[in-house]
Protein backbone atom coordinates (compact mmCIF):
# COMPACT_ATOMS: atom_id res chain seq x y z
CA UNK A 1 103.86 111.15 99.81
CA UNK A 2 104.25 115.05 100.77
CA UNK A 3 107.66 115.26 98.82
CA UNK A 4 106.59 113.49 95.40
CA UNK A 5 105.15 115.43 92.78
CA UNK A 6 101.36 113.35 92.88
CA UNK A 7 100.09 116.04 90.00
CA UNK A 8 102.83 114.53 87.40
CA UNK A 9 102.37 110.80 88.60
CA UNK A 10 98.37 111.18 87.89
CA UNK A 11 99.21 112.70 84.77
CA UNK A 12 101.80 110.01 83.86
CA UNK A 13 100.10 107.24 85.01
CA UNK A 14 97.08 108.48 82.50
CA UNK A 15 98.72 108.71 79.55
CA UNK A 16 100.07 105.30 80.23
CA UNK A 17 96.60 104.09 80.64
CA UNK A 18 96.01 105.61 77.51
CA UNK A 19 97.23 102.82 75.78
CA UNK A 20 95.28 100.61 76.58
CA UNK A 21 94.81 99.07 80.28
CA UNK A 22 95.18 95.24 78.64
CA UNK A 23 98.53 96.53 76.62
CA UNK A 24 100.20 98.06 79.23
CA UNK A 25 99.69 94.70 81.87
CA UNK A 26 100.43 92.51 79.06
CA UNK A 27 103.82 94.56 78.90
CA UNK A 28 104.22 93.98 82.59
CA UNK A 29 103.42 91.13 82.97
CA UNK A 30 105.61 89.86 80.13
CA UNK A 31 108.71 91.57 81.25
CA UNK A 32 108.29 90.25 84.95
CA UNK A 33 107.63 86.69 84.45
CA UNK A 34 110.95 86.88 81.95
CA UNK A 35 113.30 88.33 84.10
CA UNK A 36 111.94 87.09 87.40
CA UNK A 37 110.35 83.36 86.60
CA UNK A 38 110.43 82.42 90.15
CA UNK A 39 107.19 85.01 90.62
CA UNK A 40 105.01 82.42 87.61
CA UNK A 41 103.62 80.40 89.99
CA UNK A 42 101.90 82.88 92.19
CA UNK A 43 99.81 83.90 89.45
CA UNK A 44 96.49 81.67 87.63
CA UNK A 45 97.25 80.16 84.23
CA UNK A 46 95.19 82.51 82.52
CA UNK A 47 95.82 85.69 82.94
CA UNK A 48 93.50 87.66 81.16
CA UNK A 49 91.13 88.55 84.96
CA UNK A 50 94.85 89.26 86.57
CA UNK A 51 95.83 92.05 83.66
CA UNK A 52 92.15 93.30 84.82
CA UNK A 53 93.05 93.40 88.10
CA UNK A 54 95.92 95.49 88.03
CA UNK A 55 94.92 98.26 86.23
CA UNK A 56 92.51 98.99 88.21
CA UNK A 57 94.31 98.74 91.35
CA UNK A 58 97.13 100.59 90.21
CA UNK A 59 94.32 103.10 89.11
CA UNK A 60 93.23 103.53 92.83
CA UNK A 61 96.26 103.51 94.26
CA UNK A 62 97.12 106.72 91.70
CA UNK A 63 94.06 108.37 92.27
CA UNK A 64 93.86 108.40 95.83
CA UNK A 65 97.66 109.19 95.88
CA UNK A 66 96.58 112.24 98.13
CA UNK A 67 94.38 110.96 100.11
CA UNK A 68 96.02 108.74 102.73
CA UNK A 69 92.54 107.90 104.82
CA UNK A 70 91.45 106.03 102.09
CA UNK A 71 95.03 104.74 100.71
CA UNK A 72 96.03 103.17 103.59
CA UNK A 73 93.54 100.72 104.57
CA UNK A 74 93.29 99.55 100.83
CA UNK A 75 97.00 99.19 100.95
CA UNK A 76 96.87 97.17 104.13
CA UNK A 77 94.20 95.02 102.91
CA UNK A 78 96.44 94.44 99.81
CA UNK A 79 99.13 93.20 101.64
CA UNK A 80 97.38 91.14 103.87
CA UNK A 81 95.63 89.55 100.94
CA UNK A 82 98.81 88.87 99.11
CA UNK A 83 99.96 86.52 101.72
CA UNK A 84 97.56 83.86 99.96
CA UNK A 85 99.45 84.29 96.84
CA UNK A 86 102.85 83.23 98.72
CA UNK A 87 104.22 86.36 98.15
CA UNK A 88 107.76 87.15 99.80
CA UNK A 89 109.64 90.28 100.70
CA UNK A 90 111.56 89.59 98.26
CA UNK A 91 109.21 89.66 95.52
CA UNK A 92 108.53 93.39 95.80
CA UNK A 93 111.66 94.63 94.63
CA UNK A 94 110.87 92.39 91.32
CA UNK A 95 107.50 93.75 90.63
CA UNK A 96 108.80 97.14 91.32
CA UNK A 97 111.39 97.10 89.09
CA UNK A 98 108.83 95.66 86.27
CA UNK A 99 106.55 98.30 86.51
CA UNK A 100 109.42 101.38 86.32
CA UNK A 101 110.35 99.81 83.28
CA UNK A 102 106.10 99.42 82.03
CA UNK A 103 106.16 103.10 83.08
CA UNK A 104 108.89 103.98 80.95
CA UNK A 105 108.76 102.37 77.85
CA UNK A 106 104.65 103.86 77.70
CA UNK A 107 105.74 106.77 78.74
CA UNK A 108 107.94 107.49 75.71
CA UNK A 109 109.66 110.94 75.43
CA UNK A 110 107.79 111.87 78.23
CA UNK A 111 109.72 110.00 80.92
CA UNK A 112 112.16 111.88 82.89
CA UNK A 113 114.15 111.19 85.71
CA UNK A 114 112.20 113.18 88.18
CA UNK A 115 109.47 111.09 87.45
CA UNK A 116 111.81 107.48 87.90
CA UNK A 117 112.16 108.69 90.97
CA UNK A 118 109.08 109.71 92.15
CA UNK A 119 107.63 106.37 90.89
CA UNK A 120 110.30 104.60 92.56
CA UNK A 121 109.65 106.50 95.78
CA UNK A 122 106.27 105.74 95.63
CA UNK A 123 106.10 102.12 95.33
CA UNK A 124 108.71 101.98 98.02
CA UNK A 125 105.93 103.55 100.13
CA UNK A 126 103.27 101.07 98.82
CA UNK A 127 105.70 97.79 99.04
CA UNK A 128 106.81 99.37 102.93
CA UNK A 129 102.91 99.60 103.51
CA UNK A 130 101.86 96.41 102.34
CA UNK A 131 105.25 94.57 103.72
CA UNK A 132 103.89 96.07 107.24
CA UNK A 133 100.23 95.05 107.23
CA UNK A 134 101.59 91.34 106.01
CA UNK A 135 104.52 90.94 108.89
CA UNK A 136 101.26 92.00 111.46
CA UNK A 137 99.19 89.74 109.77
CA UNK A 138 101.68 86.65 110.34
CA UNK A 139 101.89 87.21 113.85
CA UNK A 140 98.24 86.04 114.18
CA UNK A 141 97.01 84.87 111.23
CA UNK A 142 97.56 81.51 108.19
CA UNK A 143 98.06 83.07 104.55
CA UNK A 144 94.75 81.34 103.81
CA UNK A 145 92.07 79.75 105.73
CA UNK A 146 91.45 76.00 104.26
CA UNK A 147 87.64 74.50 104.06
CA UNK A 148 84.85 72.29 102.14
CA UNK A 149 81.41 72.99 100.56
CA UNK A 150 79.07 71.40 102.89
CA UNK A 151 76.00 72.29 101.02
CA UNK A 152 75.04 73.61 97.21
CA UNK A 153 71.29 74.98 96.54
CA UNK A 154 71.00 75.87 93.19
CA UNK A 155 67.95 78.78 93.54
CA UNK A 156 67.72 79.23 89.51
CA UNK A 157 69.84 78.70 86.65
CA UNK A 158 72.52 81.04 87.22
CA UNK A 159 72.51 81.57 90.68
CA UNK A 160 72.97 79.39 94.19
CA UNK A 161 73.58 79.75 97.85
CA UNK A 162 76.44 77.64 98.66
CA UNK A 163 77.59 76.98 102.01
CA UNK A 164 81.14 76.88 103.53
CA UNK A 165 82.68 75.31 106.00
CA UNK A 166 86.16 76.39 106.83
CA UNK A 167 88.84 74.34 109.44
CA UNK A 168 89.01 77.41 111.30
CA UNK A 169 86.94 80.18 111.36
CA UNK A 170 88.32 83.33 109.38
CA UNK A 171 88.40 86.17 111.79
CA UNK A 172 85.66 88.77 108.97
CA UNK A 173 83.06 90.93 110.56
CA UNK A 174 80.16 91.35 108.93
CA UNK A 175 79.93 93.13 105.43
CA UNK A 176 83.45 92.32 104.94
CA UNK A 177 84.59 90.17 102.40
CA UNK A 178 87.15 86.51 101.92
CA UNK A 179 88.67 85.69 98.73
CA UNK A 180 87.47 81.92 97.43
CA UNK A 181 89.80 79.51 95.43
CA UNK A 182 88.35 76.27 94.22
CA UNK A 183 91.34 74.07 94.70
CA UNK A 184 90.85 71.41 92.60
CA UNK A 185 88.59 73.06 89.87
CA UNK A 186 90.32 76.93 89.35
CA UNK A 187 93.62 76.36 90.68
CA UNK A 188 95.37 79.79 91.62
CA UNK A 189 91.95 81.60 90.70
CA UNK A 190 90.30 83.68 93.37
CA UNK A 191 87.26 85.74 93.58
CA UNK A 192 85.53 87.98 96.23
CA UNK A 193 82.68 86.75 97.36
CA UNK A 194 81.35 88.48 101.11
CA UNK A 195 79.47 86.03 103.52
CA UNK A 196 76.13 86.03 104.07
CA UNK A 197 75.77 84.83 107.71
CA UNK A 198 77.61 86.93 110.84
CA UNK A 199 80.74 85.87 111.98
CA UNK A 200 81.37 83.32 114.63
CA UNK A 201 79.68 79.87 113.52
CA UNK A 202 81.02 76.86 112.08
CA UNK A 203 79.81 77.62 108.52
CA UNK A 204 78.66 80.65 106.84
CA UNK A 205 77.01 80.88 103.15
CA UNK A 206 78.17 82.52 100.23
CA UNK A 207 75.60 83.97 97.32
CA UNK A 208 76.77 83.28 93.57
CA UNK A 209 75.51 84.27 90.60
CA UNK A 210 77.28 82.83 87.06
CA UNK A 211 79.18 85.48 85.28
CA UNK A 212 79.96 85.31 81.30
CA UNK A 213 83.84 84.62 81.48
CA UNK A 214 84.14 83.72 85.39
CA UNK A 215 86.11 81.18 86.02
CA UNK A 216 84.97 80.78 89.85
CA UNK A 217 81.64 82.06 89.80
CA UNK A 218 81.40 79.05 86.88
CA UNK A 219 83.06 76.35 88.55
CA UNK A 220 81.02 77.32 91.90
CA UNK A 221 77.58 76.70 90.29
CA UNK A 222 78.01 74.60 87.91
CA UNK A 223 80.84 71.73 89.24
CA UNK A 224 80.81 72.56 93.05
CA UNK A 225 80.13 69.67 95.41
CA UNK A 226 79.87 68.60 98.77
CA UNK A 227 83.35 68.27 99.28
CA UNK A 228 85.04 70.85 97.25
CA UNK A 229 88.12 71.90 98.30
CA UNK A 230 88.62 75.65 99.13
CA UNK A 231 91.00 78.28 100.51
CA UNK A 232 89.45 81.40 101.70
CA UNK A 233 92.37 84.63 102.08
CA UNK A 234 92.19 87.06 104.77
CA UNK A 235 89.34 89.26 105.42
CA UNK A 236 89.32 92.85 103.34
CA UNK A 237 86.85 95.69 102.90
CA UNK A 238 84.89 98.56 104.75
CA UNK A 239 81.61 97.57 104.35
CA UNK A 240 80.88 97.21 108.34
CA UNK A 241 78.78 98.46 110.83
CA UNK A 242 80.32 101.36 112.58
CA UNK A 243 80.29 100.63 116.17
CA UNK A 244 79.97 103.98 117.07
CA UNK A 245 77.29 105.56 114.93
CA UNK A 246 73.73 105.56 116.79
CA UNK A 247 72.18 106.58 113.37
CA UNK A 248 69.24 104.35 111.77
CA UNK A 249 70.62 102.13 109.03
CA UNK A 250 69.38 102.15 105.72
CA UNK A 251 70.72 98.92 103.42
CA UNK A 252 70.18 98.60 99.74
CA UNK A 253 70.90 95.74 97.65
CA UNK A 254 70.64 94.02 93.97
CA UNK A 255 70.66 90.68 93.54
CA UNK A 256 73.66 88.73 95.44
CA UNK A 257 74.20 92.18 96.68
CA UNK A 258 72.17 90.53 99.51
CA UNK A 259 74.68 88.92 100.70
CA UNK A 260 76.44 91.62 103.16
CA UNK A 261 73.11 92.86 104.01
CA UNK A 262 71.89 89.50 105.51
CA UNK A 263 75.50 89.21 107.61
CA UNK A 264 74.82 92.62 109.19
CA UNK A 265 71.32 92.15 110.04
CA UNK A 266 71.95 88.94 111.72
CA UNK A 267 74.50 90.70 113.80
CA UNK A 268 72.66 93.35 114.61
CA UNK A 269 70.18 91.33 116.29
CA UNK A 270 72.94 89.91 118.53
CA UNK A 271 73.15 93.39 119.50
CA UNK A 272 69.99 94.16 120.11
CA UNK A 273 68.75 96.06 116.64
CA UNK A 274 68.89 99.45 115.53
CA UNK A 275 66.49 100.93 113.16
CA UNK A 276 67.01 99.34 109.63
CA UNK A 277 65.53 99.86 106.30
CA UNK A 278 66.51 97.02 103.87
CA UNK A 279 65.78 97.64 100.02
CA UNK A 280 66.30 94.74 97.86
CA UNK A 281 66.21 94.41 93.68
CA UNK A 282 66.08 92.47 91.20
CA UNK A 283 65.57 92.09 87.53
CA UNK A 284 62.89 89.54 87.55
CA UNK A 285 60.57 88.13 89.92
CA UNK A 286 62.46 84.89 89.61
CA UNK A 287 65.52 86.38 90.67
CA UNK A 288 64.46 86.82 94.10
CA UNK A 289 66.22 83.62 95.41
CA UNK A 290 66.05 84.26 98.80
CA UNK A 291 62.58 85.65 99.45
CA UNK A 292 61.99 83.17 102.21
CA UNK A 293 65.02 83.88 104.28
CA UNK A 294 64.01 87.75 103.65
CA UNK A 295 60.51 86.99 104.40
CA UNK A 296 61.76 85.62 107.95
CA UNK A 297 64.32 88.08 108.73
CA UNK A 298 61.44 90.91 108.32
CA UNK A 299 59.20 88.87 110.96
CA UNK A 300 61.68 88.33 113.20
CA UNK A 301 62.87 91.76 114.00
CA UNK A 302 60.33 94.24 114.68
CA UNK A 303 63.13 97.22 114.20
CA UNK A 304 63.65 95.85 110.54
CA UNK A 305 61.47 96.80 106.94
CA UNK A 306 61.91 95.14 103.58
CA UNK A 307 60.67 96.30 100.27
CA UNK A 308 61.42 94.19 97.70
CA UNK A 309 61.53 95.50 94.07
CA UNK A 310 62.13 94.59 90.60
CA UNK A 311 63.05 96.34 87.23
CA UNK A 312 61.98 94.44 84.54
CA UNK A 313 58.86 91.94 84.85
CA UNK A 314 55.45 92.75 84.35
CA UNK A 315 53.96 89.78 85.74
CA UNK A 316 55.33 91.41 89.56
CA UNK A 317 52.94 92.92 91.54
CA UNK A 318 55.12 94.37 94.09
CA UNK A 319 57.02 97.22 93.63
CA UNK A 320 59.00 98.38 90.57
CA UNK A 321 62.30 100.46 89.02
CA UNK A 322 65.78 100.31 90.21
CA UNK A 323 66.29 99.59 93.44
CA UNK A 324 68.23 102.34 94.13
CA UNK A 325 65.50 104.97 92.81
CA UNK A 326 62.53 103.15 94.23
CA UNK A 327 64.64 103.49 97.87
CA UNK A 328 65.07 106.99 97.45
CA UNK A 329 61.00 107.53 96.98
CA UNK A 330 60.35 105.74 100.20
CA UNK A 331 62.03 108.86 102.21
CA UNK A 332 64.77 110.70 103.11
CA UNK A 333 67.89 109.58 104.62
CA UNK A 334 70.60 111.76 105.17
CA UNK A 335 70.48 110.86 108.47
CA UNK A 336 70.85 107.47 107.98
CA UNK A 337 74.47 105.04 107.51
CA UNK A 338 73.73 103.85 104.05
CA UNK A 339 75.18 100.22 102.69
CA UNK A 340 75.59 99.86 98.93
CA UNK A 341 76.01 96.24 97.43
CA UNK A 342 75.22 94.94 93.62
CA UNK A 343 76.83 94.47 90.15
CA UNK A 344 79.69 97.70 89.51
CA UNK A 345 77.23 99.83 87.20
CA UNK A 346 74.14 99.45 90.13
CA UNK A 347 76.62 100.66 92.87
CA UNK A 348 77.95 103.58 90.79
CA UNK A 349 74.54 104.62 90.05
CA UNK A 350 73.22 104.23 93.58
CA UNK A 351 75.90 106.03 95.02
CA UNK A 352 75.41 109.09 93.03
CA UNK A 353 71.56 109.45 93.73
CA UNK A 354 72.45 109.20 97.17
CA UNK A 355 74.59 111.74 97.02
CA UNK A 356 72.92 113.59 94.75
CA UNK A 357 69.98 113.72 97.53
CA UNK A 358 72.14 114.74 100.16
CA UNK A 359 73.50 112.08 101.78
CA UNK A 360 76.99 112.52 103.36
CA UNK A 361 79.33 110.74 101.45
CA UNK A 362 81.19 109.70 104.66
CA UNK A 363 77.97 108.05 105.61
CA UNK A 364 77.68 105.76 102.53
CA UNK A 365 79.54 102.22 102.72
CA UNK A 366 79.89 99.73 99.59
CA UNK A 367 83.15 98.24 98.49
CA UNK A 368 84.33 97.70 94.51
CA UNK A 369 85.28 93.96 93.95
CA UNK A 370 85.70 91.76 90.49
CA UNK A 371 82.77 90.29 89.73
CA UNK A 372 83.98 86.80 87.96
């Protein structure tokens, strides 16, 4: 990336953005699937989450053109995670060649040749990067893990603890996250969803809550069975416990944001505990769908605090506000590894307080996945 001119491809790649993130994918999109139909099938029938999807990677991969600690594991997990999608070697060229020509026809007068070639040499670097992590990948690894439901509790309305058993055992640690595709009910449709229970047994289970417009987080709740086909795709994200840090943990979570939190707390009782402060939030009292299992993990492990909190619900008699505020009046952490995990806007806001009180950035984990 040293020789490419990363001030004019942020610039560029803004002004493209400019018109519209839905446009400009649409335009892509379009163009690819017409000159290169073989690619169709690797994609869901509805595309609308997909167009979504990348945007907003392309918008990381731009921003953090300069930054090549935090580029290349996200590019690594990208290629790794394509393998799912059945995607070839020779499918990069094609979806390279689609997005110089997205670039350019945005770009307008604007486009140049220096910048052709820059974007050209960049995605060379991405596709080579991505290629890399795929080929390792293959040596040891299926494209996608196959499994069943085994068990569906439905907690409230909108929100269940399903359990998954795979053939095999994907190799995740905890905090990190597998891609889910109902087979039979969202064909080609995947979303993120991060394990609740530690690695290593013959099931783990996965928190869902329904999301307007989600076609997985839908089918999961509301037409999931014991039975249900799934495929789960490789393991991605940094949310894990640093195996090296001997600082006190502090973990704080909103709604199936719980989800990581319980992984890593069950593993680190395997190995023996460290200090932990777990803060979880939710809207309403009836929203806290796995007190119990909280309740437990608190007794259980004398190294281990809970406060519970919601934002909205007068009837609760427990603490109240945002989760993320109501952690930050129970102390001061700066000393602490911090673990983010909720909706988008609750991680964004978290994250800022945090840092806003002083905690290290390079001390605060959370990951940014689609929520549908």
């Amino acid at each position: 990336m040293a020789d490419l001119d990363t001030a004019a491809l942020k610039e560029n790649f803004a002004a493209v953005a400019a018109h519209g993130g839905d446009e400009v994918a649409l335009y892509f999109y379009s163009y690819l699937f017409y000159r290169h139909p073989e690619t169709r099938d690797m994609f869901p029938p509805r595309m609308t989450r997909q167009r979504d999807r990348l945007v907003s990677a392309l918008g990381h991969i731009v921003s953090n053109v300069d930054d090549v600690e935090d580029l290349l594991p996200f590019l690594q997990d990208l290629g790794r995670d394509h393998r799912k999608f059945g995607a070839l070697a020779a499918h990069y060229p094609a979806v390279g060649n689609a997005l110089i020509v997205t670039l350019r026809h945005f770009s307008g007068d604007e486009w140049s040749d220096k910048l052709e070639q820059d974007w050209t040499a960049a995605y060379g670097l991405v596709a080579q990067t991505m290629l890399a992590a795929a080929d390792k990948a293959a040596d040891s690894q299926p494209p996608f893990w196959a499994g069943e439901v085994v068990k569906v509790e439905h907690r409230t309305y909108d929100l269940a603890v399903v359990r998954i058993r795979p053939e095999e055992p994907p190799p995740y640690r905890a905090g990190q996250s597998l891609s889910l595709e109902l087979v039979d009910l969202r064909p080609r449709e995947w979303r993120w969803y991060t394990p609740a229970s530690k690695p290593g047994g013959e099931d783990f289970e996965v928190h869902t809550r329904l999301i307007e417009g989600g076609p997985v987080s839908t089918a999961l709740i509301t037409r999931a069975r014991i039975g249900t086909q799934v495929r789960l795709g490789a393991p991605v994200g940094r949310m894990m416990l640093d195996d090296e840090s001997e600082r006190p943990l502090l973990m704080i979570a909103g709604s199936t944001g719980l989800a990581p939190m319980k992984a890593m707390i069950e593993q680190l009782a395997d190995d023996g505990g460290r200090p932990t402060h777990l803060f979880f939030g939710a809207r309403t009292s009836r929203e806290i769908y796995d007190g119990p299992a909280i309740d437990e993990l608190d007794r259980a492990n004398a190294w281990l605090s809970v406060v519970t909190a919601v934002s909205d619900d007068n009837r609760w008699k427990g603490e109240r506000g945002l989760i993320g505020e109501v952690a930050l009046a129970h102390g001061e952490w700066t000393d602490h590894d911090t673990y983010v995990c909720g909706s988008p806007a609750m991680v964004e806001n978290t994250v800022k307080l945090l840092v806003a009180s002083g905690v290290p950035e390079d001390q605060i984990y959370f990951d940014e996945f689609d929520e549908s």
